[in-house]
Structures are given as C-alpha cells and as structure tokens.
PDB file of N, CA and C in Angstrom:
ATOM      1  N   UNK A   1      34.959-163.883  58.031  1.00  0.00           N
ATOM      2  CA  UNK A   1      35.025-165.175  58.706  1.00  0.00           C
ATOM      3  C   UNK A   1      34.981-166.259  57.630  1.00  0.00           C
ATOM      4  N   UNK A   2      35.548-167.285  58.033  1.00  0.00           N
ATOM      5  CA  UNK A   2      35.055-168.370  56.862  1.00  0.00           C
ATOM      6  C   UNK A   2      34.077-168.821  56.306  1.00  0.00           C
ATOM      7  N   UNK A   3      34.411-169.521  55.011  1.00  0.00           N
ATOM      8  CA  UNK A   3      33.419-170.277  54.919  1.00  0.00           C
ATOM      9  C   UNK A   3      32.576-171.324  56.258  1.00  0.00           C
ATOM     10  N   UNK A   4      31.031-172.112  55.927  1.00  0.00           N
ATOM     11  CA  UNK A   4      31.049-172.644  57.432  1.00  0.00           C
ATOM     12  C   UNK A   4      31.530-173.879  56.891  1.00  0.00           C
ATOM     13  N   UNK A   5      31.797-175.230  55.702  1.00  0.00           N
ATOM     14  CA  UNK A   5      32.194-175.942  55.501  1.00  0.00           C
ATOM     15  C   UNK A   5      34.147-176.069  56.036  1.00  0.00           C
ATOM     16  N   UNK A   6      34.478-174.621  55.398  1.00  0.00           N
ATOM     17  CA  UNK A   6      36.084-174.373  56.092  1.00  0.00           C
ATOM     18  C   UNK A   6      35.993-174.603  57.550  1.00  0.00           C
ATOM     19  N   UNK A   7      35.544-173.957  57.796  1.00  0.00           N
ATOM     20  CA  UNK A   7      35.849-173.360  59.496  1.00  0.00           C
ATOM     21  C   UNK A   7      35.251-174.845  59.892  1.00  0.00           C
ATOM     22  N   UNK A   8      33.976-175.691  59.883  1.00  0.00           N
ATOM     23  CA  UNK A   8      34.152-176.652  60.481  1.00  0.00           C
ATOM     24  C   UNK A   8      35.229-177.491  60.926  1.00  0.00           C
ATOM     25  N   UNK A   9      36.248-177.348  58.839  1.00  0.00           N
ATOM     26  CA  UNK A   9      37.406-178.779  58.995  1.00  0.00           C
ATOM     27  C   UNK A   9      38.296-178.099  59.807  1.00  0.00           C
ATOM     28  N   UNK A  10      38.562-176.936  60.435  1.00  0.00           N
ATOM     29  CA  UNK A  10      39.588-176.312  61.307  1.00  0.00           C
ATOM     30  C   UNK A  10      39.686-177.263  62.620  1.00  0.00           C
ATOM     31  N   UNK A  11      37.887-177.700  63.393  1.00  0.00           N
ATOM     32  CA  UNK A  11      37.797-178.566  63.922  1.00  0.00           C
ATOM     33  C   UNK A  11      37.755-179.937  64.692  1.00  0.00           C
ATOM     34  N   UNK A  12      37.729-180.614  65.310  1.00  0.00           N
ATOM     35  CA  UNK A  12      36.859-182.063  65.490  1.00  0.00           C
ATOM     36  C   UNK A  12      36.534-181.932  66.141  1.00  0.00           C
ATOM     37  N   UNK A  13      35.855-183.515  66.323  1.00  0.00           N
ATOM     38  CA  UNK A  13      34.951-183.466  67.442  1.00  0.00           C
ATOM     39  C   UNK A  13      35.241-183.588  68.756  1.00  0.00           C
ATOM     40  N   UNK A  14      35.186-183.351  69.367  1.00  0.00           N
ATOM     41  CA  UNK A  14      35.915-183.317  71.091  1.00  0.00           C
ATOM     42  C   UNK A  14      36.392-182.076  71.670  1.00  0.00           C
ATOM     43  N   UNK A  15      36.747-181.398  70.627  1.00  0.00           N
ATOM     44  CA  UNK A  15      37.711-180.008  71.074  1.00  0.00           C
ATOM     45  C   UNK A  15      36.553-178.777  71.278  1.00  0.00           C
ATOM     46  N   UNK A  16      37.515-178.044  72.255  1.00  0.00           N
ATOM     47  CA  UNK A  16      37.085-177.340  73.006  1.00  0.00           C
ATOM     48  C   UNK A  16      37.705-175.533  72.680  1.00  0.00           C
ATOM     49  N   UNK A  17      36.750-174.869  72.011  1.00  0.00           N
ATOM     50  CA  UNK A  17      36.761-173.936  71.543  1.00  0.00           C
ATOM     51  C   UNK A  17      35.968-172.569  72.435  1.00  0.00           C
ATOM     52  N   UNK A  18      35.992-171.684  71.927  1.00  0.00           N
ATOM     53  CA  UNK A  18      35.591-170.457  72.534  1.00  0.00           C
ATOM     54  C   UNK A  18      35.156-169.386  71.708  1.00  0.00           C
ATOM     55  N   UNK A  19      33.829-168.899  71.792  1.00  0.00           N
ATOM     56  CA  UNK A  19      32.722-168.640  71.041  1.00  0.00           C
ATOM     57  C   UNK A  19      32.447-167.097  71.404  1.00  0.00           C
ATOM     58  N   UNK A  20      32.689-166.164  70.930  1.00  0.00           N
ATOM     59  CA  UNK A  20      32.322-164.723  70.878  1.00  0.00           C
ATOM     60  C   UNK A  20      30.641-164.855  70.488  1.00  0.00           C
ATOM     61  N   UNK A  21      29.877-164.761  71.658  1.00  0.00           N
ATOM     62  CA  UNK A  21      28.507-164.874  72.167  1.00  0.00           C
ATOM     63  C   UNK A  21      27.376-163.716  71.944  1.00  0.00           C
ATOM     64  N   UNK A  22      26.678-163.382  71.550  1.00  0.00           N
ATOM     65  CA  UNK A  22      25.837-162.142  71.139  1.00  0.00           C
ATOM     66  C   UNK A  22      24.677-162.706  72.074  1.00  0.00           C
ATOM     67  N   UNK A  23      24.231-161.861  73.066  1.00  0.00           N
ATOM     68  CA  UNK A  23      22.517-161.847  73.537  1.00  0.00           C
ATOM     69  C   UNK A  23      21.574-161.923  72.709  1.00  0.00           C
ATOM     70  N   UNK A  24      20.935-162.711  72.082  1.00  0.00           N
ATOM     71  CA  UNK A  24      20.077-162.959  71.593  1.00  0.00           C
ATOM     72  C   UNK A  24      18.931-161.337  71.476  1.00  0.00           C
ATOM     73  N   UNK A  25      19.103-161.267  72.702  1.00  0.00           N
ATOM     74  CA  UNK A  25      17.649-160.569  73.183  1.00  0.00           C
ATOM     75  C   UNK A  25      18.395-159.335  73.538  1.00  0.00           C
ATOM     76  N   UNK A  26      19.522-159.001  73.382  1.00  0.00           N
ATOM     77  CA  UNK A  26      20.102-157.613  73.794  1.00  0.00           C
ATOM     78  C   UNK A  26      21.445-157.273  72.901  1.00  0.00           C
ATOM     79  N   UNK A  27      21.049-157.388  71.577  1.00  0.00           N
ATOM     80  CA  UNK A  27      22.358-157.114  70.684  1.00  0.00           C
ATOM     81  C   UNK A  27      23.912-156.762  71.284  1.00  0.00           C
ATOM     82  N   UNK A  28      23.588-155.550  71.989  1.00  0.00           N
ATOM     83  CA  UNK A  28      24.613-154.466  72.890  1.00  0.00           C
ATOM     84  C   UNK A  28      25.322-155.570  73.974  1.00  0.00           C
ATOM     85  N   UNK A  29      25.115-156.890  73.932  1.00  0.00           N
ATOM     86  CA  UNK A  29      25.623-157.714  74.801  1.00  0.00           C
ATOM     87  C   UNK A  29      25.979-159.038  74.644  1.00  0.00           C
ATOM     88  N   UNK A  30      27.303-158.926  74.469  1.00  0.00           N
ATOM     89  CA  UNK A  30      28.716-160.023  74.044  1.00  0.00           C
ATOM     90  C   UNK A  30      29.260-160.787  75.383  1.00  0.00           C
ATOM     91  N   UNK A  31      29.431-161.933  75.130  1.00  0.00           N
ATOM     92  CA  UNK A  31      30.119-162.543  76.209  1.00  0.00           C
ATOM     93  C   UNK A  31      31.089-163.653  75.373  1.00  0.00           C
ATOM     94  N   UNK A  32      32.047-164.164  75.746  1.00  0.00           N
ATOM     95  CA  UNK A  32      33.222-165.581  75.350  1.00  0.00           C
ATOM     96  C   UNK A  32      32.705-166.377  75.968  1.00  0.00           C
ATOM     97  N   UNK A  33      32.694-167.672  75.513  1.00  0.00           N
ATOM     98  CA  UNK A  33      32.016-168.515  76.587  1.00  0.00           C
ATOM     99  C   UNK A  33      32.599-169.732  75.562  1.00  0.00           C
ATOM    100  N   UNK A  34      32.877-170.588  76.531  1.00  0.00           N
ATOM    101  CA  UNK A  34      33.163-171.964  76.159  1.00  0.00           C
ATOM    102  C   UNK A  34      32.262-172.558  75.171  1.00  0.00           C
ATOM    103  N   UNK A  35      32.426-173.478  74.090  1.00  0.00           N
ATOM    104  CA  UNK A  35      31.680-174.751  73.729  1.00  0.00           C
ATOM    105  C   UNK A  35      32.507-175.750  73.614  1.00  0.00           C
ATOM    106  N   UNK A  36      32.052-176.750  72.853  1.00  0.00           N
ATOM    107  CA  UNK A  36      32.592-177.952  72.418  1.00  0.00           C
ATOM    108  C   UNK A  36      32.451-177.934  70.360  1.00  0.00           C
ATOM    109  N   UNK A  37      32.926-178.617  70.805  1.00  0.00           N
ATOM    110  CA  UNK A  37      32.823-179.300  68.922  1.00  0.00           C
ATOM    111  C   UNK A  37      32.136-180.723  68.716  1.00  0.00           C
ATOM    112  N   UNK A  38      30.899-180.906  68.935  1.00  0.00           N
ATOM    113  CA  UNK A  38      30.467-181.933  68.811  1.00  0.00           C
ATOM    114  C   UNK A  38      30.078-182.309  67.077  1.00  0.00           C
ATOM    115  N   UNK A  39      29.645-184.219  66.699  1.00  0.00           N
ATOM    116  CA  UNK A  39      28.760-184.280  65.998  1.00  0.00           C
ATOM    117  C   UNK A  39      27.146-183.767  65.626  1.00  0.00           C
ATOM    118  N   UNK A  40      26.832-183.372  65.028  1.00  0.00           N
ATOM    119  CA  UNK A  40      25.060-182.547  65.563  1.00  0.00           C
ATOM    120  C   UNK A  40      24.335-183.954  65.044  1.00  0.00           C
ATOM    121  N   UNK A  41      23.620-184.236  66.035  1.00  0.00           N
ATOM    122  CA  UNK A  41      23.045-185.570  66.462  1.00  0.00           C
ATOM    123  C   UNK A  41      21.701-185.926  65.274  1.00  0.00           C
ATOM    124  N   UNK A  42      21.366-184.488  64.842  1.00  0.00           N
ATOM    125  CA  UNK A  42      20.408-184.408  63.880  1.00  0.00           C
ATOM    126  C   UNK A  42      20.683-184.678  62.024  1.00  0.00           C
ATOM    127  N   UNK A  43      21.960-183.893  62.119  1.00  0.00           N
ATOM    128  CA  UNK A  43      22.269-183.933  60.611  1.00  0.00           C
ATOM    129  C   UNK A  43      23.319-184.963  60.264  1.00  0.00           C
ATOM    130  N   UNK A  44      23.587-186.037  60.327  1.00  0.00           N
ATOM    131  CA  UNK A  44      25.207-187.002  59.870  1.00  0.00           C
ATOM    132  C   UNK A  44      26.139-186.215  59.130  1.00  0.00           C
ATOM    133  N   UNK A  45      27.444-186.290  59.428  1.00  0.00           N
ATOM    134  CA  UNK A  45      28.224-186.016  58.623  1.00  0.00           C
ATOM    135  C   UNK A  45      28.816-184.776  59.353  1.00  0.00           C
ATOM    136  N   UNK A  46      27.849-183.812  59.992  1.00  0.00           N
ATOM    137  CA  UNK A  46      27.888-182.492  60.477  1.00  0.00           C
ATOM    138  C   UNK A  46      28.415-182.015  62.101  1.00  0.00           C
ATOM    139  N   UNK A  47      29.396-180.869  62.081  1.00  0.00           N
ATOM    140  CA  UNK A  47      29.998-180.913  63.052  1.00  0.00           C
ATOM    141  C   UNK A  47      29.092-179.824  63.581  1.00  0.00           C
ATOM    142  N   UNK A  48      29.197-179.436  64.625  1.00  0.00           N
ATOM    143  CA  UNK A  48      28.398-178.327  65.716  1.00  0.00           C
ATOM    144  C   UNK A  48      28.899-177.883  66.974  1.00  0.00           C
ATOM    145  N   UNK A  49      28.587-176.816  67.396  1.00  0.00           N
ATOM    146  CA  UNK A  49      28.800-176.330  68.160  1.00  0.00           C
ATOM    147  C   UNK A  49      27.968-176.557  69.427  1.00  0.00           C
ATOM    148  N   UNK A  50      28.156-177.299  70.193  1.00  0.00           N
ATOM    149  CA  UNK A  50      27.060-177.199  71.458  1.00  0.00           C
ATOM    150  C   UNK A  50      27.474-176.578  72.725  1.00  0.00           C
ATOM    151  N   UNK A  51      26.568-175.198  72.972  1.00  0.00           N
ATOM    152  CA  UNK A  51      26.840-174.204  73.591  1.00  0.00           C
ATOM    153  C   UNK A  51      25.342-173.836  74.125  1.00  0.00           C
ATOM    154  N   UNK A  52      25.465-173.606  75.718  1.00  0.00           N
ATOM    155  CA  UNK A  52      24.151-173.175  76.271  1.00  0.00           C
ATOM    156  C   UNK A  52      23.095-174.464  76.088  1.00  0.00           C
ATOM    157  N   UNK A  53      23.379-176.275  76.208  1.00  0.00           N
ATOM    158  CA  UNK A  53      22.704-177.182  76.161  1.00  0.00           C
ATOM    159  C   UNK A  53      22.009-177.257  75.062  1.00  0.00           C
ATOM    160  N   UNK A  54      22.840-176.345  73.556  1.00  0.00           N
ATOM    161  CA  UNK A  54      22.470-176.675  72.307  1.00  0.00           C
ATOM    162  C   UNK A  54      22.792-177.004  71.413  1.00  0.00           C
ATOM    163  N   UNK A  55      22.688-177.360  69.780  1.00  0.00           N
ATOM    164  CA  UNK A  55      23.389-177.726  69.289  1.00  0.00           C
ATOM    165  C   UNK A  55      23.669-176.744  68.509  1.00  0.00           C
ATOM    166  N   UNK A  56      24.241-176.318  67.620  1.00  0.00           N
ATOM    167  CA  UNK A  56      24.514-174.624  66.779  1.00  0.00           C
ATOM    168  C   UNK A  56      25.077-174.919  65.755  1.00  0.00           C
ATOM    169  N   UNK A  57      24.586-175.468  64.456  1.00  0.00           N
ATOM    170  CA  UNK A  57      24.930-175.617  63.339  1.00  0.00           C
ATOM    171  C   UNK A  57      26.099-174.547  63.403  1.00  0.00           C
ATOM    172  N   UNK A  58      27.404-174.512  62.674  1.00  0.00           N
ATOM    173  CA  UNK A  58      28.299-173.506  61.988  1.00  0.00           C
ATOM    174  C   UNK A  58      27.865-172.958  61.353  1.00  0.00           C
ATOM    175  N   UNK A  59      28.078-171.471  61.554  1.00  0.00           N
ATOM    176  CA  UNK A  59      27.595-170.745  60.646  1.00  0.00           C
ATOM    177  C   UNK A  59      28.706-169.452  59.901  1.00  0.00           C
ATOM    178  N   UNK A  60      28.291-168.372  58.783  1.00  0.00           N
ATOM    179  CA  UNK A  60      29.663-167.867  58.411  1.00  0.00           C
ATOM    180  C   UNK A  60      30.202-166.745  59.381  1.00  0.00           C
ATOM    181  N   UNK A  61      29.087-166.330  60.411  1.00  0.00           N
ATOM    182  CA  UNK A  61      29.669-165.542  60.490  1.00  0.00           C
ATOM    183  C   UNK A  61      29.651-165.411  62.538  1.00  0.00           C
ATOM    184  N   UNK A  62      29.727-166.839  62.569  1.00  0.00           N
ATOM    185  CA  UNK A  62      30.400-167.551  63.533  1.00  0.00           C
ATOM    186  C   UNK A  62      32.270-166.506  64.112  1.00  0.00           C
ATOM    187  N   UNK A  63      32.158-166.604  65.400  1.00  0.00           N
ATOM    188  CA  UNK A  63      33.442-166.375  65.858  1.00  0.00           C
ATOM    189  C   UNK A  63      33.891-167.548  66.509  1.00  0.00           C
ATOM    190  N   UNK A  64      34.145-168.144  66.114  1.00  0.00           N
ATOM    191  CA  UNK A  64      35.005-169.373  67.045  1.00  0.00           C
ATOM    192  C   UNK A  64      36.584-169.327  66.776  1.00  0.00           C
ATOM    193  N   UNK A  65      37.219-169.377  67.878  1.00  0.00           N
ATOM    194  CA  UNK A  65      38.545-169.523  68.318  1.00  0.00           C
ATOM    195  C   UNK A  65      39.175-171.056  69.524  1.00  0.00           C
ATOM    196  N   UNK A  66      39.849-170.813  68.950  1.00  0.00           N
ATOM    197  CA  UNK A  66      40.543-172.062  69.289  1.00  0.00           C
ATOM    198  C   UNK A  66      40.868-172.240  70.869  1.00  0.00           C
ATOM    199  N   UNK A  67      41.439-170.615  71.473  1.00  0.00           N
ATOM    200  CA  UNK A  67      42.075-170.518  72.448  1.00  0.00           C
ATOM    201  C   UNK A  67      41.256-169.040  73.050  1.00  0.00           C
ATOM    202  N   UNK A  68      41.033-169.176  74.271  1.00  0.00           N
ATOM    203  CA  UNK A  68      40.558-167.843  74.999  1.00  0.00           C
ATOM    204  C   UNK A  68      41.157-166.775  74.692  1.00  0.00           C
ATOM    205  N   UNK A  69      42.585-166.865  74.297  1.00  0.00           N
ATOM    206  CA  UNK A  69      43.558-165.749  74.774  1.00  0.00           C
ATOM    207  C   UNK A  69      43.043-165.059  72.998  1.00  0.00           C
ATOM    208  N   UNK A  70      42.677-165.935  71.730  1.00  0.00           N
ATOM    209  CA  UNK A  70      42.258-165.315  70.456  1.00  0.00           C
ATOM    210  C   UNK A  70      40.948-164.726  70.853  1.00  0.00           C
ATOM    211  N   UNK A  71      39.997-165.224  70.961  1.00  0.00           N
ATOM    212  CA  UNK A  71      38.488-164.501  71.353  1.00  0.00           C
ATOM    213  C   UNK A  71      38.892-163.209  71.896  1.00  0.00           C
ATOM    214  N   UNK A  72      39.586-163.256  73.232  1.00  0.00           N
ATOM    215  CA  UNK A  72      39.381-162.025  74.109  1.00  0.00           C
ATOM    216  C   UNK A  72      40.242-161.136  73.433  1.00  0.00           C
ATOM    217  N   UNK A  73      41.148-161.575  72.267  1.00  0.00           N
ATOM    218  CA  UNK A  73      42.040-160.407  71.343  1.00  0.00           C
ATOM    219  C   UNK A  73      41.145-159.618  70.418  1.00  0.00           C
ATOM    220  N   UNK A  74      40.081-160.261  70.044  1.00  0.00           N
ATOM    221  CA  UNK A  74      39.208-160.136  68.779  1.00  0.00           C
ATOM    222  C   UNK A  74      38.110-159.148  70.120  1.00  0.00           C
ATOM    223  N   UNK A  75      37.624-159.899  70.996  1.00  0.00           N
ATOM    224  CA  UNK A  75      36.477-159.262  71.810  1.00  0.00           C
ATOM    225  C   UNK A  75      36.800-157.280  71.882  1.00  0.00           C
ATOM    226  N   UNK A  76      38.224-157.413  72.522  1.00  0.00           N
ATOM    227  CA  UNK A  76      38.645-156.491  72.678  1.00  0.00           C
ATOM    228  C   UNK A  76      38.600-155.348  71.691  1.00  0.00           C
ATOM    229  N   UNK A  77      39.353-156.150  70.247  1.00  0.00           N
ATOM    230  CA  UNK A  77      39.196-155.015  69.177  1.00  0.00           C
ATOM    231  C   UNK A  77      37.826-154.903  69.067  1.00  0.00           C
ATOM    232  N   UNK A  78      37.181-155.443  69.076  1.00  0.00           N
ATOM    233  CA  UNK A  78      35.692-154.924  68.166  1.00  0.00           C
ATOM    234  C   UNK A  78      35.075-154.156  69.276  1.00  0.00           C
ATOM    235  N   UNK A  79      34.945-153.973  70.794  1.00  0.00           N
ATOM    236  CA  UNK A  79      34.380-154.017  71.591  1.00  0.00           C
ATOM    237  C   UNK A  79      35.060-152.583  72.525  1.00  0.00           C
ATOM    238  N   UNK A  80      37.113-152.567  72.562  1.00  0.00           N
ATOM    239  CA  UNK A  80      37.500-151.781  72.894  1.00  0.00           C
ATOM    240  C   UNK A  80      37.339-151.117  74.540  1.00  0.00           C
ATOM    241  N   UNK A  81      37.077-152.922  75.199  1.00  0.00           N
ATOM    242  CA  UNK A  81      37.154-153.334  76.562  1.00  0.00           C
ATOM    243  C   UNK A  81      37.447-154.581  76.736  1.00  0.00           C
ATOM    244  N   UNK A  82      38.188-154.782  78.121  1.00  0.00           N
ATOM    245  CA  UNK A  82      38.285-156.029  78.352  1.00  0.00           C
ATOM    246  C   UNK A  82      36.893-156.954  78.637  1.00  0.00           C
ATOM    247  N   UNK A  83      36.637-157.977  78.267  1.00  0.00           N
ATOM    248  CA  UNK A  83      35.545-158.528  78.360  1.00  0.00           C
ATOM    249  C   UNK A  83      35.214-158.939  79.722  1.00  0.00           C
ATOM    250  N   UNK A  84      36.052-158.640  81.176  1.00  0.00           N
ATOM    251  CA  UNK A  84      35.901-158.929  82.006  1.00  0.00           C
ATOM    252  C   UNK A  84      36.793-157.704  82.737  1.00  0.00           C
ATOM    253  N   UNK A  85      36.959-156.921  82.528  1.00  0.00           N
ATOM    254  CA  UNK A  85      37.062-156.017  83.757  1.00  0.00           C
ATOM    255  C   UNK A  85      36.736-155.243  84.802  1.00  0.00           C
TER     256      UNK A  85
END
C-alpha cells in the first residue's frame, strides 16, 4: 500500500471513498464501508478519514479505494468471497 503522505495526495477533501474495514475486536471480520475524506480537525494541514463518527489519521497500510467496484475486487481476492453474498 502506499506511502500515508502518497495515498493522502490521491485524495481531497470532500470525496467519498471506500474503506476495506477490519473488526477491531474480531480480526476474522472485514466489511467495505463508506467514508469521507475530510480535514482532521485536530492536526492542520492533515487529511483523514472519517468513518464510524471518527476521525482516522491515514495510515500505510490503509485500504482505501476510490470506487466500491475496487474494494469489493481487492475484498474478494484476499477474502475469496463476495463480501455480500
């Protein structure tokens, strides 16, 4: 995955991306789920991800895609199901 300075400038702010999601609390469990591309209100300068009413610094090893139809291509390979069937 990219760098997180790269992969931010792929970005701006407003756009609406789609986030290959890990359960926190249950590794074994992936979901796609919408965010945004916001400013992070804390750091200036810094773009973020706000997903689940948070803000989510970029990170490297971040999945963000541009378009649903990339996530659920990527979900699939790594996963070797549809993410919704």
């Amino acid at each position: 995955m990219a760098r997180r300075d790269s992969m931010s400038n792929q970005f701006n702010a407003g756009d609406t991306v789609y986030v290959i999601y890990r359960n926190p609390h249950a590794a074994n469990v992936a979901h796609i789920k919408e965010a945004e591309i916001v400013h992070h209100p804390y750091h200036e300068g810094e773009l973020s991800l706000f997903i689940y009413e948070t803000y989510h610094p970029f990170a490297e090893d971040d999945a963000v895609f541009a378009s649903y139809e990339e996530a659920k291509s990527l979900y699939k390979e790594l996963f070797d199901i549809d993410p919704y069937e």
